[in-house]
Protein backbone atom coordinates (compact mmCIF):
# COMPACT_ATOMS: atom_id res chain seq x y z
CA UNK A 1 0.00 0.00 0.00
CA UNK A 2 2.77 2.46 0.91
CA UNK A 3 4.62 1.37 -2.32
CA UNK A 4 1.53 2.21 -4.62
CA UNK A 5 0.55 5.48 -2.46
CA UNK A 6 4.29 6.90 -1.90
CA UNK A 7 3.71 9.51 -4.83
CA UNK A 8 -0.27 10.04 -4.14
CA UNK A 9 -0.41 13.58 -3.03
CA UNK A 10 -4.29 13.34 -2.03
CA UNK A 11 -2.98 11.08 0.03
CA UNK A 12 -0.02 13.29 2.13
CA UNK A 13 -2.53 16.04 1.98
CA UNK A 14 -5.44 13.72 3.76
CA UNK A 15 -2.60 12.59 6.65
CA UNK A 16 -1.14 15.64 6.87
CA UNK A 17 -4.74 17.35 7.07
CA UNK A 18 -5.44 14.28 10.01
CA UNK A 19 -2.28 15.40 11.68
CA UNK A 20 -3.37 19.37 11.81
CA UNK A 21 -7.15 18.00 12.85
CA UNK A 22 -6.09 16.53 15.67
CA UNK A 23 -3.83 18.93 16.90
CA UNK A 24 -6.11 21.67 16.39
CA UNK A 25 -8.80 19.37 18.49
CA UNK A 26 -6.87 18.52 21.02
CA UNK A 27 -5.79 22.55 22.11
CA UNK A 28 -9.83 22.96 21.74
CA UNK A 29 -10.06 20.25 23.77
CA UNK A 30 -7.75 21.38 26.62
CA UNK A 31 -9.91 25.43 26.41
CA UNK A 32 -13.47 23.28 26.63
CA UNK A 33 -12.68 21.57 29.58
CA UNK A 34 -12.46 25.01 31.13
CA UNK A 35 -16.28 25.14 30.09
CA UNK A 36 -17.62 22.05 31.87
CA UNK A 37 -18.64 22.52 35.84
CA UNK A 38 -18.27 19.31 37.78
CA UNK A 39 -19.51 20.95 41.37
CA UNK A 40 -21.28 23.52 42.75
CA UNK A 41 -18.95 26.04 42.90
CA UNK A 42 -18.00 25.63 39.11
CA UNK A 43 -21.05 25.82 37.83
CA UNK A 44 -22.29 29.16 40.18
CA UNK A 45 -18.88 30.68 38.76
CA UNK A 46 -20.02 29.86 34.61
CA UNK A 47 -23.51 31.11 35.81
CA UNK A 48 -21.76 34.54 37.00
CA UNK A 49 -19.57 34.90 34.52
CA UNK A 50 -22.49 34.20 31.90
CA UNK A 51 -24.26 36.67 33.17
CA UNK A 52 -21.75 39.10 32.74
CA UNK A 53 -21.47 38.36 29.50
CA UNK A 54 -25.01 39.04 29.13
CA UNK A 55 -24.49 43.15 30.14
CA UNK A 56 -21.31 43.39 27.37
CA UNK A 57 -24.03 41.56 24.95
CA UNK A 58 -26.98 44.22 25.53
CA UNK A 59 -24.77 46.61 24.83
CA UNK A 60 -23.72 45.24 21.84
CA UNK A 61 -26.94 44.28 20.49
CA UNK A 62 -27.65 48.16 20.70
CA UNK A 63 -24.67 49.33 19.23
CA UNK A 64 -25.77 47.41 16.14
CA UNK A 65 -29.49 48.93 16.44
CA UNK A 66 -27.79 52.17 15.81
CA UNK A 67 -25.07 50.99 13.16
CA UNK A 68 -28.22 49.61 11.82
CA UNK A 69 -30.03 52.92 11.78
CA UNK A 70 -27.66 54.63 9.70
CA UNK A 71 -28.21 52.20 6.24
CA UNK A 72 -24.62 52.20 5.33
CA UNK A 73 -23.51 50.60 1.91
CA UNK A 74 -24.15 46.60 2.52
CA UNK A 75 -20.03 45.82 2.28
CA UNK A 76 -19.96 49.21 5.33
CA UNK A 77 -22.09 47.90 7.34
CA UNK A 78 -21.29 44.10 7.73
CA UNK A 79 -17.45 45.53 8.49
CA UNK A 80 -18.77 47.31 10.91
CA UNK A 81 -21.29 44.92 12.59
CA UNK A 82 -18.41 42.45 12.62
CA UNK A 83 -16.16 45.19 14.57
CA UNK A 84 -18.60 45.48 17.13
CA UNK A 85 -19.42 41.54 17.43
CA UNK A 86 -15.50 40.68 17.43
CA UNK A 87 -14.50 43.38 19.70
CA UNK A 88 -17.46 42.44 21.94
CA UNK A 89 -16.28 39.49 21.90
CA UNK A 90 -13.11 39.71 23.05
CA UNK A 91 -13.75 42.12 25.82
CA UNK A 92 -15.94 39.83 26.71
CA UNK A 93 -13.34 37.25 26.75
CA UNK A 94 -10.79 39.26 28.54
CA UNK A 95 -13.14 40.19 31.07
CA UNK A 96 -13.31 35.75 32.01
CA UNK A 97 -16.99 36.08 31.11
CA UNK A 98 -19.14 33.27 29.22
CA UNK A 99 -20.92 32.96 26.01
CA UNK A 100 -23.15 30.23 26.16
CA UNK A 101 -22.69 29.52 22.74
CA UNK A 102 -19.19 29.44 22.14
CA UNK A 103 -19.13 26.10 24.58
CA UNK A 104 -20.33 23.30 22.00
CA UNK A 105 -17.52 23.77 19.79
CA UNK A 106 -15.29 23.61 22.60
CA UNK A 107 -16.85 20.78 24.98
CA UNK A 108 -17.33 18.32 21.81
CA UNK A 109 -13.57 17.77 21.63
CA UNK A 110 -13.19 16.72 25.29
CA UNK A 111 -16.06 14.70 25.03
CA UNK A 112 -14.53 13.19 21.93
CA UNK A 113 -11.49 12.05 24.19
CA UNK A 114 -13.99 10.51 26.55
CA UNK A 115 -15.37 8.78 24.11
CA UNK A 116 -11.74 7.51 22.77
CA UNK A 117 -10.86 6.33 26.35
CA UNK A 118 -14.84 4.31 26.73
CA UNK A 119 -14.13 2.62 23.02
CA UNK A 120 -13.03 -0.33 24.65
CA UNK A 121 -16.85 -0.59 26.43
CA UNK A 122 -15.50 -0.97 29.68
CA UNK A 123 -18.56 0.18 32.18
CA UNK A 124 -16.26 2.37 34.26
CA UNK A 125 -15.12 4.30 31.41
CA UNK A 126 -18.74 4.40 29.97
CA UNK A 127 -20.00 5.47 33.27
CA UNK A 128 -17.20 8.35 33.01
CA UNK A 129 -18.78 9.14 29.84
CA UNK A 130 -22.30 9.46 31.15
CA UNK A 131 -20.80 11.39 33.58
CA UNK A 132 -19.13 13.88 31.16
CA UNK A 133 -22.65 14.48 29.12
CA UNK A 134 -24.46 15.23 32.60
CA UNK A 135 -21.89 17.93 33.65
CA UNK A 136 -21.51 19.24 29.99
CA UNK A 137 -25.73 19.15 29.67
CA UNK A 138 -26.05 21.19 33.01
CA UNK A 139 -23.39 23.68 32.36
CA UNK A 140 -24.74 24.68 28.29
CA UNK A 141 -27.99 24.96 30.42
CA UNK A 142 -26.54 27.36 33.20
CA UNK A 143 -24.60 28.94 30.49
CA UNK A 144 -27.39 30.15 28.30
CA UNK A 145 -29.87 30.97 31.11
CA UNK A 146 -27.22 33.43 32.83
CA UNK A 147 -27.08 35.20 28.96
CA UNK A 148 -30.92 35.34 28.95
CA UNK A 149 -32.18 36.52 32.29
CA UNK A 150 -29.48 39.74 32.09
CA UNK A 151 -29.26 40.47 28.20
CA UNK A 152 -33.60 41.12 28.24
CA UNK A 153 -33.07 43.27 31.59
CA UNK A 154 -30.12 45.08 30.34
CA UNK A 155 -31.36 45.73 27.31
CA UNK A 156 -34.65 47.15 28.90
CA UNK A 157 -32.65 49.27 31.17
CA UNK A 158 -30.84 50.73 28.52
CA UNK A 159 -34.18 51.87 26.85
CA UNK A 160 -35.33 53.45 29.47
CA UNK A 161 -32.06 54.75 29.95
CA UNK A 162 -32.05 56.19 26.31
CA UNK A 163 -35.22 57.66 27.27
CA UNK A 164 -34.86 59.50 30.21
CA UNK A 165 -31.84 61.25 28.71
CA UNK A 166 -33.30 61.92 25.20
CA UNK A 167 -36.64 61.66 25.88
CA UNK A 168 -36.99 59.45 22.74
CA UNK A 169 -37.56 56.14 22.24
CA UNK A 170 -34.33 54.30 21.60
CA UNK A 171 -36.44 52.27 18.41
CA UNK A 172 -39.56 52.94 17.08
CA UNK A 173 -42.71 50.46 17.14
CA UNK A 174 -42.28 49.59 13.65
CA UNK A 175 -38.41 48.69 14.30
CA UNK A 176 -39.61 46.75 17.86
CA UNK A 177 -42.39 44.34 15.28
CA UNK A 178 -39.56 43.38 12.99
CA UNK A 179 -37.19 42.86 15.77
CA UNK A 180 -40.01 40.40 17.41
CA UNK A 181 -40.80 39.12 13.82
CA UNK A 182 -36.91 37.98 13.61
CA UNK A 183 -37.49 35.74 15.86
CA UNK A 184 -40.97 34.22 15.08
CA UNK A 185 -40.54 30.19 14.25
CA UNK A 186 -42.99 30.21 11.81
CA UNK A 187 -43.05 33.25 9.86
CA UNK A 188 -39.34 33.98 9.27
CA UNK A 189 -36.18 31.71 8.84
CA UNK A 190 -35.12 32.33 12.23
CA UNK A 191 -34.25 28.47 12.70
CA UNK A 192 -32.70 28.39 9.77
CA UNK A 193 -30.34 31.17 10.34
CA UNK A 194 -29.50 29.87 14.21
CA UNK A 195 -28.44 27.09 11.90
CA UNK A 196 -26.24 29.49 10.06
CA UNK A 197 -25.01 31.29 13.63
CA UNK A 198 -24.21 27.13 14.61
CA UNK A 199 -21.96 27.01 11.56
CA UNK A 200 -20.02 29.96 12.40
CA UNK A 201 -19.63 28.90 15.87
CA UNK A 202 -17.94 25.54 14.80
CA UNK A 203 -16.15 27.30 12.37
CA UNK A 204 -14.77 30.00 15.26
CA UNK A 205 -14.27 26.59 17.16
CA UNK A 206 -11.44 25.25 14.93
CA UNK A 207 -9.41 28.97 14.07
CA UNK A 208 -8.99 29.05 18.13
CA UNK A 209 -7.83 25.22 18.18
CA UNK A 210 -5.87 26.45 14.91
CA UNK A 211 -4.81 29.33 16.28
CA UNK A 212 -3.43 27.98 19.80
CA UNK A 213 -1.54 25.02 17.68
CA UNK A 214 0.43 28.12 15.68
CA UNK A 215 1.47 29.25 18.88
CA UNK A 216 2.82 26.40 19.78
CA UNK A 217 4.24 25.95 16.55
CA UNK A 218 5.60 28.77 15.59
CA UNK A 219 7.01 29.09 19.77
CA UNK A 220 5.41 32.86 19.13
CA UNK A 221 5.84 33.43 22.72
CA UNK A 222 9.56 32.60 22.61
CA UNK A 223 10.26 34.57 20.20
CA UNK A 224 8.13 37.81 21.89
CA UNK A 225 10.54 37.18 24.72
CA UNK A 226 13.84 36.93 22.20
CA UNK A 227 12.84 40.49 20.96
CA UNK A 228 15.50 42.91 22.51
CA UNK A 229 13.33 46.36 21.48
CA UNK A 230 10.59 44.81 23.79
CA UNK A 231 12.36 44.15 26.33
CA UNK A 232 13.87 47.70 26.54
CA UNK A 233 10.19 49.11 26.22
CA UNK A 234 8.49 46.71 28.48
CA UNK A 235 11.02 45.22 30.63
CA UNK A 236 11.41 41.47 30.99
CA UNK A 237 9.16 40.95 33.53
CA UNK A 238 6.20 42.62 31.87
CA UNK A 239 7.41 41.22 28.77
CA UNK A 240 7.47 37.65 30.15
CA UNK A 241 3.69 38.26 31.34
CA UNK A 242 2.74 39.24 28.08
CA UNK A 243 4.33 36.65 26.09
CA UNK A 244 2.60 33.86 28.53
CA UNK A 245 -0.87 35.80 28.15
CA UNK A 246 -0.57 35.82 24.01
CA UNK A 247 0.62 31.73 24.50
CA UNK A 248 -2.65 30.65 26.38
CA UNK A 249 -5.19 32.89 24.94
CA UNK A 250 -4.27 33.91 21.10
CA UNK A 251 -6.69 31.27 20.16
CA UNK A 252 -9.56 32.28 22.18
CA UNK A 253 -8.57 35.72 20.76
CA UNK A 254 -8.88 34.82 17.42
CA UNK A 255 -11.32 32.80 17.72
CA UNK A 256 -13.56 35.08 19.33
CA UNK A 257 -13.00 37.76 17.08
CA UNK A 258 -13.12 35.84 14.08
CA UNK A 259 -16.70 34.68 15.32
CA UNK A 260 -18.14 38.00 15.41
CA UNK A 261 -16.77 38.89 12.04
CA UNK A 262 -18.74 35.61 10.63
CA UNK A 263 -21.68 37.04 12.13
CA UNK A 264 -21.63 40.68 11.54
CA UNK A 265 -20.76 40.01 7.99
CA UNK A 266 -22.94 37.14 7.32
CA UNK A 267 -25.91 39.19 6.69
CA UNK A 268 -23.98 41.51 4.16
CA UNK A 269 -22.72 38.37 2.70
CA UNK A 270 -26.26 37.48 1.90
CA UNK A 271 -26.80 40.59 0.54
CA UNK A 272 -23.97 40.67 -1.59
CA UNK A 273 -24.34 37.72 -3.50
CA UNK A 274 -28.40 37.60 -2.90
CA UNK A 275 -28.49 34.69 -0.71
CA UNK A 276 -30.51 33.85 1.68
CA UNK A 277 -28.13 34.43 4.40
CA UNK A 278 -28.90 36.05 7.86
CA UNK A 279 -27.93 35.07 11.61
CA UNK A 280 -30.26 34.24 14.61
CA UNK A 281 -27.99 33.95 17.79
CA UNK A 282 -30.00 32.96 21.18
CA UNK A 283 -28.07 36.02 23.43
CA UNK A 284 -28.80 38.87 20.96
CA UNK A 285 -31.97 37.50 19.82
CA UNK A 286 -33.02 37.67 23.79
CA UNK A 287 -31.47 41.33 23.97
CA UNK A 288 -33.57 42.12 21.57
CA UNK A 289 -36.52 40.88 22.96
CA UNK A 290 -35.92 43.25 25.77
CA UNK A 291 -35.21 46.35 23.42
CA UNK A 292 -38.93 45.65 21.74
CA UNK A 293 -40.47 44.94 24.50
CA UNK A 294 -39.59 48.41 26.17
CA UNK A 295 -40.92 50.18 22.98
CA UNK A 296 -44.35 48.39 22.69
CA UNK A 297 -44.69 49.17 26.89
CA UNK A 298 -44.48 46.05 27.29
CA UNK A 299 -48.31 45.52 25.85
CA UNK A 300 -47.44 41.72 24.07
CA UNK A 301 -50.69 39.70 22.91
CA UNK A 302 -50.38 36.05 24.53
CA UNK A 303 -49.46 34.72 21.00
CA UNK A 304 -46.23 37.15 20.40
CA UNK A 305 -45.20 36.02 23.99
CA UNK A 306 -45.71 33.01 23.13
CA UNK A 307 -44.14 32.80 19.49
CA UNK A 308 -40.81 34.42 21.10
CA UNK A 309 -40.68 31.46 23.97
CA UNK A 310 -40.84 29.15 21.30
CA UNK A 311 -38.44 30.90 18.75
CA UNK A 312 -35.99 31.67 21.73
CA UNK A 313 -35.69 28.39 22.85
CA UNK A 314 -35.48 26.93 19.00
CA UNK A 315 -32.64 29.45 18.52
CA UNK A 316 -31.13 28.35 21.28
CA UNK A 317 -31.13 24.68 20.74
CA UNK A 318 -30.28 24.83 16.86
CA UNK A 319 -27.64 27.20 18.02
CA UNK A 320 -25.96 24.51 20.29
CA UNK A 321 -26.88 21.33 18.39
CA UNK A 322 -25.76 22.40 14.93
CA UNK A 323 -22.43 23.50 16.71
CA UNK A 324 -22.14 20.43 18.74
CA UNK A 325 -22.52 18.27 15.83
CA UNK A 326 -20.00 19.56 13.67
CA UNK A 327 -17.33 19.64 16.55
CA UNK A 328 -18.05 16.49 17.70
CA UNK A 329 -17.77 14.81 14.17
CA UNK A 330 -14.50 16.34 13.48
CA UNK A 331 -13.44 15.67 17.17
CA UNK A 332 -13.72 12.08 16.45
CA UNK A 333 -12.81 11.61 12.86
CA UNK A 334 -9.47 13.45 13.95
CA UNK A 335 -8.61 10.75 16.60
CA UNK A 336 -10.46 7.99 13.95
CA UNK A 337 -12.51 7.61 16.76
CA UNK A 338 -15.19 4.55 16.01
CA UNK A 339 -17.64 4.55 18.50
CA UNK A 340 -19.43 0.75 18.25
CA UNK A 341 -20.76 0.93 21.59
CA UNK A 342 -23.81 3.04 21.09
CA UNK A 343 -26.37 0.33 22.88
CA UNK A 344 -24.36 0.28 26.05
CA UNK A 345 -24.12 4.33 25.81
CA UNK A 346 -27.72 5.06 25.40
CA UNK A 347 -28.38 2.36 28.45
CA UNK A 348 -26.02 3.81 30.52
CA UNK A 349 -26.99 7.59 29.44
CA UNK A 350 -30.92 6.08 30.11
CA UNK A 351 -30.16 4.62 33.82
CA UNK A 352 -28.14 8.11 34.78
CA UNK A 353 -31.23 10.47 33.34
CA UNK A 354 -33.75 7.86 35.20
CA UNK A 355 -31.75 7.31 38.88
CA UNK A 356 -30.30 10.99 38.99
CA UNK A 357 -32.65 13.20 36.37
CA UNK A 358 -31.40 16.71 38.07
CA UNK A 359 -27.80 16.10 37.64
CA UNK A 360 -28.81 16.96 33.61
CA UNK A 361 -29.65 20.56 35.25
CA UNK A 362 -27.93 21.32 38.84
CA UNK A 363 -24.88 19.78 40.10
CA UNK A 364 -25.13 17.46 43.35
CA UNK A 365 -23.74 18.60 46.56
CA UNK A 366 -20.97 16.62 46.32
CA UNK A 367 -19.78 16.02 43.09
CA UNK A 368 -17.00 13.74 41.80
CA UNK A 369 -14.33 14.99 39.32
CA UNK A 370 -14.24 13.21 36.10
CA UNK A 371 -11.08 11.44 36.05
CA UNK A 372 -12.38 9.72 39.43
CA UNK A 373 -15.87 8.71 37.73
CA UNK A 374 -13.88 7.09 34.61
């Protein structure tokens, strides 16, 4: 086989693809274990820290209600929506606050590893398995519910905020219909676009794990540290801190960034080549809920509350699922993962949800790391 494949170059570019794959994985990998809560304490701390991200995201979401206001040129304005979505995101990043959304991308690699280590269908790595879907399950859950419940407050203090100082409305009632219109399930593509959103979060999934690898690679913070100008300017110390900051988190940076340029410009991308291509992502569509809501005082018919419930939470679960599906595929075709133990999975997965059912949504008191489960 080597003999007949030795000059195949669809061949060195498949392995060496493999190679990058896993790589790029495994750094995503090591970042979405931060993501997973296996006690108490964990998962208050990603329920804090998503709800600060939920603030930083109202604030964004009306940033590009006025960018929006302003009808720039189609090529204008998706530069400058992606600005404000990949600098949001990476203050929110800096700031160690959560998006729930950016966790499926991350959390399918490490529960691609699980699943590498429970191939052999031993129960107790199975059961360490089932273990890893509970915590991972609980903490998307925490995750997105800490965006929600401060991203529609925020954004309806901000209105009223905008009002009392202007003594306008910050949108008008025609702009607060289409914003709740966005997000009607059956009367707009809104699930189709979260499927869109899910794409871009997979693909903002593998520039961090590609990103992280290149630092590695490349030993970029070595070489910040080799530079004598920057040492002069910033002294070795601060130099040193640097360097070690850029090594752990150039990924995330990128990633994050990168991620709000897919979505900002996704819509001008649509427009540009006249596709059918828009976004739908579960925090801003919940900000602005809370921006329309505001302008209409509040005065909702049952069936618009109800129609946002329902498009919220479909956002919200073609957000994660489209993401999670596409990370976890790669995840495992990078480590040729091939899972033939389904039957005992979905048994074991069965007798956790039926003997311990709120584990899927709140940690127990006391909780057992991973590694001790497996």
């Amino acid at each position: 086989y080597s003999e007949c494949h030795k000059n195949d170059l669809h061949e060195h570019w498949r392995e060496n693809m493999e190679v990058m794959a896993v790589r790029v994985t495994e750094n995503a990998s090591r970042t979405g274990e931060h993501y997973i809560t296996n006690n108490r304490s964990e998962y208050y701390a990603l329920m804090y820290s998503a709800m600060g991200a939920g603030v930083i995201i109202a604030c964004m979401a009306m940033i590009k209600i006025v960018l929006a206001k302003y009808h720039f040129a189609p090529l204008t304005e998706g530069i400058l929506f992606s600005l404000n979505y990949g600098l949001g995101f990476i203050l929110i990043h800096i700031l160690h606050f959560t998006v729930a959304t950016k966790q499926p991308a991350m959390t399918a690699a490490a529960i691609a590893a699980t699943i590498d280590s429970a191939s052999d269908s031993k129960t107790k790595d199975m059961s360490g398995l089932v273990a890893m879907i509970a915590n991972t399950t609980r903490s998307q859950l925490v995750a997105i519910l800490g965006n929600v419940v401060i991203a529609i407050p925020m954004a309806i203090l901000l209105s009223w905020g905008y009002l009392y100082i202007t003594g306008q409305s910050f949108i008008d009632a025609d702009k607060a219909n289409g914003l709740l219109a966005d997000i009607d399930p059956l009367h707009s593509g809104s699930v189709f676009y979260a499927g869109i959103a899910g794409v871009c979060l997979f693909l903002s999934g593998l520039i961090a794990g590609y990103h992280d690898n290149l630092a590695v690679y490349n030993k970029i913070p070595q070489r910040l540290r080799s530079v004598k100008l920057l040492q002069k300017v910033l002294g070795i110390a601060r130099l040193d801190r640097i360097a070690n900051y850029i090594g752990n988190n150039l990924g995330a940076l990128a990633g994050n960034f990168y991620f709000g340029c897919l979505l900002g410009g996704m819509s001008a991308i649509g427009i540009l080549l006249g596709l059918p291509f828009d976004i739908r992502h579960i925090s801003f569509s919940s900000a602005f809920v809370g921006f329309a809501s505001f302008t209409l005082d509040f005065a909702l018919s049952w069936q618009t509350v109800a129609y946002c419930a329902v498009g919220l939470g479909l956002i919200a679960i073609t957000n994660l699922t489209v993401s999670f599906s596409l990370a976890l595929y790669v995840a495992m075709k990078s480590r040729k993962v091939r899972f033939g133990q389904w039957r005992l999975f979905i048994k074991s997965l069965a007798k956790r949800v039926n003997e311990h059912p709120g584990e899927f949504i709140f940690p127990p008191k006391k909780a057992k790391p991973l590694d001790e489960e497996a």
